[in-house]
Protein backbone atom coordinates (compact mmCIF):
# COMPACT_ATOMS: atom_id res chain seq x y z
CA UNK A 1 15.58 15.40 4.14
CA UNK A 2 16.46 17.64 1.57
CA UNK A 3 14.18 19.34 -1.45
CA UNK A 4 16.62 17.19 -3.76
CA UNK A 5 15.28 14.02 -2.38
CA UNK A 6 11.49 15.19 -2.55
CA UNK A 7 11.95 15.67 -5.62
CA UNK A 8 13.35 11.95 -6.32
CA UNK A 9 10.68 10.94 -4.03
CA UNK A 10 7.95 12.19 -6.06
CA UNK A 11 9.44 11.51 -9.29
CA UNK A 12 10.40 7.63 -8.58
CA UNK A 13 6.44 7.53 -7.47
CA UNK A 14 5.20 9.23 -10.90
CA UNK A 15 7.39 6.41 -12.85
CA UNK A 16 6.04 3.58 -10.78
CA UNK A 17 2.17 4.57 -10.68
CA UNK A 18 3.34 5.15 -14.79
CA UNK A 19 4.23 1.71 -14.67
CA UNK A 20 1.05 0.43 -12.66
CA UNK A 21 -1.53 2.22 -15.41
CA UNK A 22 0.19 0.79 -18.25
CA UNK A 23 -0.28 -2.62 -17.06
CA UNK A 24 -3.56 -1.99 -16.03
CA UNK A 25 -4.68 -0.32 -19.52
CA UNK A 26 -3.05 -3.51 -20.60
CA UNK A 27 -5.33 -5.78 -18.90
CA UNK A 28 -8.35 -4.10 -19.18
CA UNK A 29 -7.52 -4.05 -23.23
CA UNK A 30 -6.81 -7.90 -23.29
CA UNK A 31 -9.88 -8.37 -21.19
CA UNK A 32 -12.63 -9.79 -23.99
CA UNK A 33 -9.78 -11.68 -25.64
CA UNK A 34 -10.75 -15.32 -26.55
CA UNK A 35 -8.17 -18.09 -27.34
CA UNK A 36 -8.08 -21.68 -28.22
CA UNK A 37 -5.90 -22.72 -25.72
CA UNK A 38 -5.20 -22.41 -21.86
CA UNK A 39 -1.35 -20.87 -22.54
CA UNK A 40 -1.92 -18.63 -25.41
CA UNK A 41 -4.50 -17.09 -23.33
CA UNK A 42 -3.55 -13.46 -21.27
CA UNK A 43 -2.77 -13.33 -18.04
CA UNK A 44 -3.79 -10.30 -16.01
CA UNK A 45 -0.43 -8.38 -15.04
CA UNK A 46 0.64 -6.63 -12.05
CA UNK A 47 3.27 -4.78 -11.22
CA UNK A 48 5.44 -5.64 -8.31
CA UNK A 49 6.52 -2.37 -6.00
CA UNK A 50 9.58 -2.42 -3.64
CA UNK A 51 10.39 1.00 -0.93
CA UNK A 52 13.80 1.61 -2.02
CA UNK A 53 15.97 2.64 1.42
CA UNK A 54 19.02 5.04 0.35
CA UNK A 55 22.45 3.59 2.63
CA UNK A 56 21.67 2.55 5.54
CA UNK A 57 17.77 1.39 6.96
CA UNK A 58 18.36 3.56 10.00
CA UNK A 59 19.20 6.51 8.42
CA UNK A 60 15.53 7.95 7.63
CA UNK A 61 16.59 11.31 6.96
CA UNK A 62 17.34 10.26 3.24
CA UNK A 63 13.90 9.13 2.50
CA UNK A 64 13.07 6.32 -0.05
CA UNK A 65 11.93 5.97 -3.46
CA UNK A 66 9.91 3.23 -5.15
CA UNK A 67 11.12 1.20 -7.37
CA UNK A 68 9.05 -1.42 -9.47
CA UNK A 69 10.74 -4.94 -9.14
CA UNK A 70 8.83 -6.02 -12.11
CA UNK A 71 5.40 -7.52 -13.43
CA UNK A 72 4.17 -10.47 -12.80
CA UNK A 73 1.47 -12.49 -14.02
CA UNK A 74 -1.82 -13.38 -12.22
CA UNK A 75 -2.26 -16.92 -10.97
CA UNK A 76 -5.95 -16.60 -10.98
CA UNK A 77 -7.34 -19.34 -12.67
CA UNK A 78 -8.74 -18.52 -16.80
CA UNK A 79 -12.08 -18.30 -17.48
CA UNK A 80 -13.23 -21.22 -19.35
CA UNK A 81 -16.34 -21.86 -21.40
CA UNK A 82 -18.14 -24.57 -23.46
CA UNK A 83 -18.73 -22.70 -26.66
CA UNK A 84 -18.85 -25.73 -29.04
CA UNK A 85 -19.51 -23.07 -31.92
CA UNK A 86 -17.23 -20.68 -31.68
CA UNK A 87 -14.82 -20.36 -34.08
CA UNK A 88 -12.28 -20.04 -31.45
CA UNK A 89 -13.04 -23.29 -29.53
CA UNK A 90 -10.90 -26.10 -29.41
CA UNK A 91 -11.35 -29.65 -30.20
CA UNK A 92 -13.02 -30.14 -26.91
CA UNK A 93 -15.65 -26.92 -27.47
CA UNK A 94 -14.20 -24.86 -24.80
CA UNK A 95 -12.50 -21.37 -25.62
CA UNK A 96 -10.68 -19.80 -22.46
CA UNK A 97 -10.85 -15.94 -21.73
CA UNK A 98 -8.42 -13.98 -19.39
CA UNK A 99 -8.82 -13.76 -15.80
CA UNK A 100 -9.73 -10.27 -15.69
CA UNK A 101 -11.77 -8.56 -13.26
CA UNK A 102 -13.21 -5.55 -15.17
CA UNK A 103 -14.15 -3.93 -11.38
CA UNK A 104 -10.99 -4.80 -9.79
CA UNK A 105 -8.71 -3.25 -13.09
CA UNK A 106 -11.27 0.06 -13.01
CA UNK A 107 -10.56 0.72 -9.32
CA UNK A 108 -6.94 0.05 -9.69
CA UNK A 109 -6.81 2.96 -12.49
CA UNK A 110 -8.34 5.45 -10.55
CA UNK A 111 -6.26 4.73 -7.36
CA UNK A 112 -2.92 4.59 -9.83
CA UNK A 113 -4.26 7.36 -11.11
CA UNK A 114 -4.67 9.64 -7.67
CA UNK A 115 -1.73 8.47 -6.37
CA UNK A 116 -0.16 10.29 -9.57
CA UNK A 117 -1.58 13.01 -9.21
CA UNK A 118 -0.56 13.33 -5.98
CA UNK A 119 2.65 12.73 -6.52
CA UNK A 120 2.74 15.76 -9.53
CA UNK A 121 1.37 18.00 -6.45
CA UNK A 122 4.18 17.15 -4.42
CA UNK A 123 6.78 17.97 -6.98
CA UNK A 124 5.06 21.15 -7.77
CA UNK A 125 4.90 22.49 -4.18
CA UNK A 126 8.44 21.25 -4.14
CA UNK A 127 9.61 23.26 -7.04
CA UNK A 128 7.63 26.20 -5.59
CA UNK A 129 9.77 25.90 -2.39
CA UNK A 130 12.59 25.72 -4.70
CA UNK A 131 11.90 29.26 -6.44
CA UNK A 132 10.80 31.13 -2.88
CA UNK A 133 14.23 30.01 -1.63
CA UNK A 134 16.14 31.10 -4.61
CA UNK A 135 14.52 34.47 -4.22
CA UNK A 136 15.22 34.73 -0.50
CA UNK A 137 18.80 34.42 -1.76
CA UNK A 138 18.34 37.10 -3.79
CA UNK A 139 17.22 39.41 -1.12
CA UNK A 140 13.33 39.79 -3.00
């Protein structure tokens, strides 16, 4: 595997943990949101991750990159309460509030965000690597 597809490597996983905080920023946002009915209420998202092979599956010398297949919504059902009233409610009493888990959302930002951060270590050692080699070329 070359340095080139590190690098790709690295920088496909920065994107898709990118990708994975947004969304989960998103949620945790949206999370004390009220509504009057069961479809204008959010949905948690989360984002849908696929290993990307380059040419063939048996060639594992190229390595593969991630590549986020999109975001999907939660089927966890809605939080629904009798809140007769609230100025929200509906002609029933009930207002509905996402089906966000605060805890769940919290731990999915801090592993997003080491996996990140791991994946910014990996293209800096890489780019380190780069600039020894270019100066072993040089004769330094």
């Amino acid at each position: 595997m070359s340095l080139f597809n590190v690098m790709d490597i690295a920088t496909s996983g920065m994107s898709a943990q990118s990708v994975r905080l947004n969304t989960t920023a998103s949620n945790v946002a949206n999370a004390n949101s009220v509504s009057s009915s069961y479809e204008s209420t959010y949905k948690a998202r989360h984002p849908v991750f696929a290993a990307e092979l380059k040419r063939a599956t048996d060639d594992l010398s190229t390595g593969s990159k991630v590549q986020v297949l999109g975001v999907v919504e939660s089927q966890k059902p809605l939080q629904i309460e009798y809140s007769p009233g609230h100025p929200m409610a509906d002609e029933n009493g009930y207002i509905y509030k996402p089906n966000v888990n605060i805890v769940e959302e919290m731990a999915d930002m801090m592993s997003a965000s080491k996996a990140y951060e791991t994946n910014v270590q990996v293209a800096d050692t890489t780019k380190r690597v780069f600039r020894n080699v270019l100066r072993l070329g040089q004769g330094q």
